[in-house]
Protein backbone atom coordinates (compact mmCIF):
# COMPACT_ATOMS: atom_id res chain seq x y z
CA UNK A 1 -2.82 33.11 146.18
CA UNK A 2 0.94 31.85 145.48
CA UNK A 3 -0.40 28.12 145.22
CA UNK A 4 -3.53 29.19 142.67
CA UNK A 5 -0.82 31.46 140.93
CA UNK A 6 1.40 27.99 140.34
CA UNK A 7 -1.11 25.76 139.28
CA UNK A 8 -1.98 29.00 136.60
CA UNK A 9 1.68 28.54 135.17
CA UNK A 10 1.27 24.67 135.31
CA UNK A 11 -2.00 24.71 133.11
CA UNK A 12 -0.44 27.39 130.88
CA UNK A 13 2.95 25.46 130.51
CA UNK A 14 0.80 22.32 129.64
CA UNK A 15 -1.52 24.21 127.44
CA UNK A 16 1.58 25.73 125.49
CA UNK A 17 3.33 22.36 125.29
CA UNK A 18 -0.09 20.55 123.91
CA UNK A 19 -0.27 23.07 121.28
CA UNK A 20 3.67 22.67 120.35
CA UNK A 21 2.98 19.26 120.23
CA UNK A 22 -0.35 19.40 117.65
CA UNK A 23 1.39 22.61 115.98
CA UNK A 24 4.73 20.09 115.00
CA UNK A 25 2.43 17.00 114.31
CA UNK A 26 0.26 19.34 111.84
CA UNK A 27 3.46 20.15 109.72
CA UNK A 28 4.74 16.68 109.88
CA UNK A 29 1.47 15.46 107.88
CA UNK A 30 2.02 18.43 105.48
CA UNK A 31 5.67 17.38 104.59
CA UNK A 32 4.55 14.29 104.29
CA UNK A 33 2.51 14.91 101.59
CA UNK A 34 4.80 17.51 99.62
CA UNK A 35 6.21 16.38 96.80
CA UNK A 36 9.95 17.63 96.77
CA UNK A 37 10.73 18.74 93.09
CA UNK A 38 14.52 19.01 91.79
CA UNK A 39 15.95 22.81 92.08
CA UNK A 40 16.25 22.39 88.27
CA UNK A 41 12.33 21.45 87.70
CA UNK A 42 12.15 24.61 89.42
CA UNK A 43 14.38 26.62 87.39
CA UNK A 44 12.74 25.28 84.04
CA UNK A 45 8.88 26.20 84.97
CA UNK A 46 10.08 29.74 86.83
CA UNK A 47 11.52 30.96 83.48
CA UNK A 48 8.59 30.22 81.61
CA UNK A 49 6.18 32.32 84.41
CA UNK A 50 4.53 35.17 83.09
CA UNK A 51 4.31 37.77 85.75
CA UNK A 52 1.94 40.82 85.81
CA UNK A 53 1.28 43.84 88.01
CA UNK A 54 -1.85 45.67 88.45
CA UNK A 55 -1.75 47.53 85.17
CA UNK A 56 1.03 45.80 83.05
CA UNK A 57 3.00 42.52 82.37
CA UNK A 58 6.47 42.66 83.32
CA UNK A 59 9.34 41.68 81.09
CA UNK A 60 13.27 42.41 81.86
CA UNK A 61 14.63 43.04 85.10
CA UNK A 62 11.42 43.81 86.25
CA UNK A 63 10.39 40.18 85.69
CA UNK A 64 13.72 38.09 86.79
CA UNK A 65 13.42 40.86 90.54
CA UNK A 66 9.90 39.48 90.49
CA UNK A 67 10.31 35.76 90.28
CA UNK A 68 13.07 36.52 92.92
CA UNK A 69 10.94 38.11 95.36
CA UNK A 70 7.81 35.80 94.75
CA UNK A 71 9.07 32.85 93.79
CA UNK A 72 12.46 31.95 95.02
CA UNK A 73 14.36 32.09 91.56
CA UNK A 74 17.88 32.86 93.26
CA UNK A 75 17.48 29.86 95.47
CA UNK A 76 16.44 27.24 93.05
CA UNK A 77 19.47 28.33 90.45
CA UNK A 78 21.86 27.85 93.53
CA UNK A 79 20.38 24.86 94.32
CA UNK A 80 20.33 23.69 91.11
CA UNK A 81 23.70 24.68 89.78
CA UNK A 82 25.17 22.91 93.06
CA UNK A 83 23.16 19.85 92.63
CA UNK A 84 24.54 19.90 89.04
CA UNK A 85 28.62 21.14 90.12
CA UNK A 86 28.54 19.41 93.78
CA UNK A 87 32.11 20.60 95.38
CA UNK A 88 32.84 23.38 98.02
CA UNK A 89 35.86 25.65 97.83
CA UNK A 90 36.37 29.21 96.42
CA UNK A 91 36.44 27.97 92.47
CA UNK A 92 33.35 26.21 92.81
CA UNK A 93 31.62 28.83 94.53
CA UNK A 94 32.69 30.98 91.77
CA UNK A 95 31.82 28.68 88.89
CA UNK A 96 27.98 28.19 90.64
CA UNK A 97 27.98 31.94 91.00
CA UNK A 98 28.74 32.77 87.25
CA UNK A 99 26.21 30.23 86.32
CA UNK A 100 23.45 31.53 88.23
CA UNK A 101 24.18 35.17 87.15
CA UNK A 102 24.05 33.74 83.34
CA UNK A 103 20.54 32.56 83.66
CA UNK A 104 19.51 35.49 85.76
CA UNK A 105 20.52 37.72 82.30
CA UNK A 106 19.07 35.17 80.49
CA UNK A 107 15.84 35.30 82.27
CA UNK A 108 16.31 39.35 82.26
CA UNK A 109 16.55 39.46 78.22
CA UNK A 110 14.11 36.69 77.38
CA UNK A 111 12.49 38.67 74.50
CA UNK A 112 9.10 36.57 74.41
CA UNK A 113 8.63 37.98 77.42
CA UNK A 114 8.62 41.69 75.65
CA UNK A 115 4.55 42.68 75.06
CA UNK A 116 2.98 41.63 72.65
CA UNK A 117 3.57 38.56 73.99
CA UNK A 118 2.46 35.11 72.21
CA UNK A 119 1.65 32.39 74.83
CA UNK A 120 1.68 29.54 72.59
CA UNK A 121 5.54 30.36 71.89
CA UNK A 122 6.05 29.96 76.28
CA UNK A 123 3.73 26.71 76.35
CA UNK A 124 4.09 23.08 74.68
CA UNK A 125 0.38 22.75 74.56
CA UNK A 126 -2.71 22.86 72.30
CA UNK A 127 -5.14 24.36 74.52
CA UNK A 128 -4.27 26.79 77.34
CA UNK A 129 -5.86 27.12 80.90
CA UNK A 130 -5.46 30.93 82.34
CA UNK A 131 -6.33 31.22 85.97
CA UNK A 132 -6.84 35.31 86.42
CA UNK A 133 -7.09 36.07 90.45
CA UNK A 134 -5.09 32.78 91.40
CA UNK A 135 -4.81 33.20 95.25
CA UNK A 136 -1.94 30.50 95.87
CA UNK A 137 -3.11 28.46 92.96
CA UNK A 138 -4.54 25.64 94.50
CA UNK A 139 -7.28 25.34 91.52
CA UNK A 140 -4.70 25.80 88.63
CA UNK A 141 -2.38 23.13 90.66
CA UNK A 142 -5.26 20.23 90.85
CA UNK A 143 -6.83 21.60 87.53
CA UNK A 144 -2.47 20.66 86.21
CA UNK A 145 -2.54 17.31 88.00
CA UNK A 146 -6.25 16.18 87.09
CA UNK A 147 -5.39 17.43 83.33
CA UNK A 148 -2.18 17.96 82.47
């Protein structure tokens, strides 16, 4: 029984370490392949997202809290306002975080967000694609890259 029981552990600990192995290799070919955008890019095409929930479209605080929670905002404007004012140090920290909470009101009191709401005025484009249902947008991303 003991020696069954240790060749059990043996094939489990292989089994475990084969999966690690295909698990890590898996994410390395999806990095791979990721395009890494600047924190500004970011910034720009987050404060022009129009965000809705089931029965309305959000506009103040309700909209900058949602492109937090769904989309990062509060990272990229850190990483963007310390890609653009590198330094460590108490006054930079302080500068970076006065920056970021300038956009965030910004973002909060962007009045073409405010219904009715005309699209053309958030888009540089003469026609406009609207994907309703998106998932994680994998359509509306190749649909962008195929035609931008």
């Amino acid at each position: 029984h003991n020696t069954q029981g240790i060749r059990d552990d043996a094939r489990r600990q292989a089994s475990n370490e084969a999966f690690r192995r295909h698990r890590d290799e898996e994410a390395r070919r999806e990095a791979s392949v990721i395009e890494v955008v600047p924190a500004s890019r970011t910034v720009e095409a987050l404060k022009r997202v129009l965000c809705c929930s089931q029965s309305e479209v959000l506009s103040g605080v309700e909209r900058r809290d949602a492109l937090n929670l769904r989309f990062g905002l509060d990272e990229a404007l850190f990483a963007s306002e310390r890609a653009r004012a590198p330094g460590d140090g108490r006054g930079a920290k302080k500068k970076r975080r006065d920056a970021v909470r300038v956009v965030r009101d910004a973002i909060a009191s962007d009045a073409r967000f405010t219904p009715p709401i005309d699209v053309l005025e958030l888009v540089d484009a003469t026609s406009i694609v609207v994907e309703l249902g998106s998932g994680s947008g994998e359509w509306a991303a190749a649909k962008a890259l195929h035609d931008p």
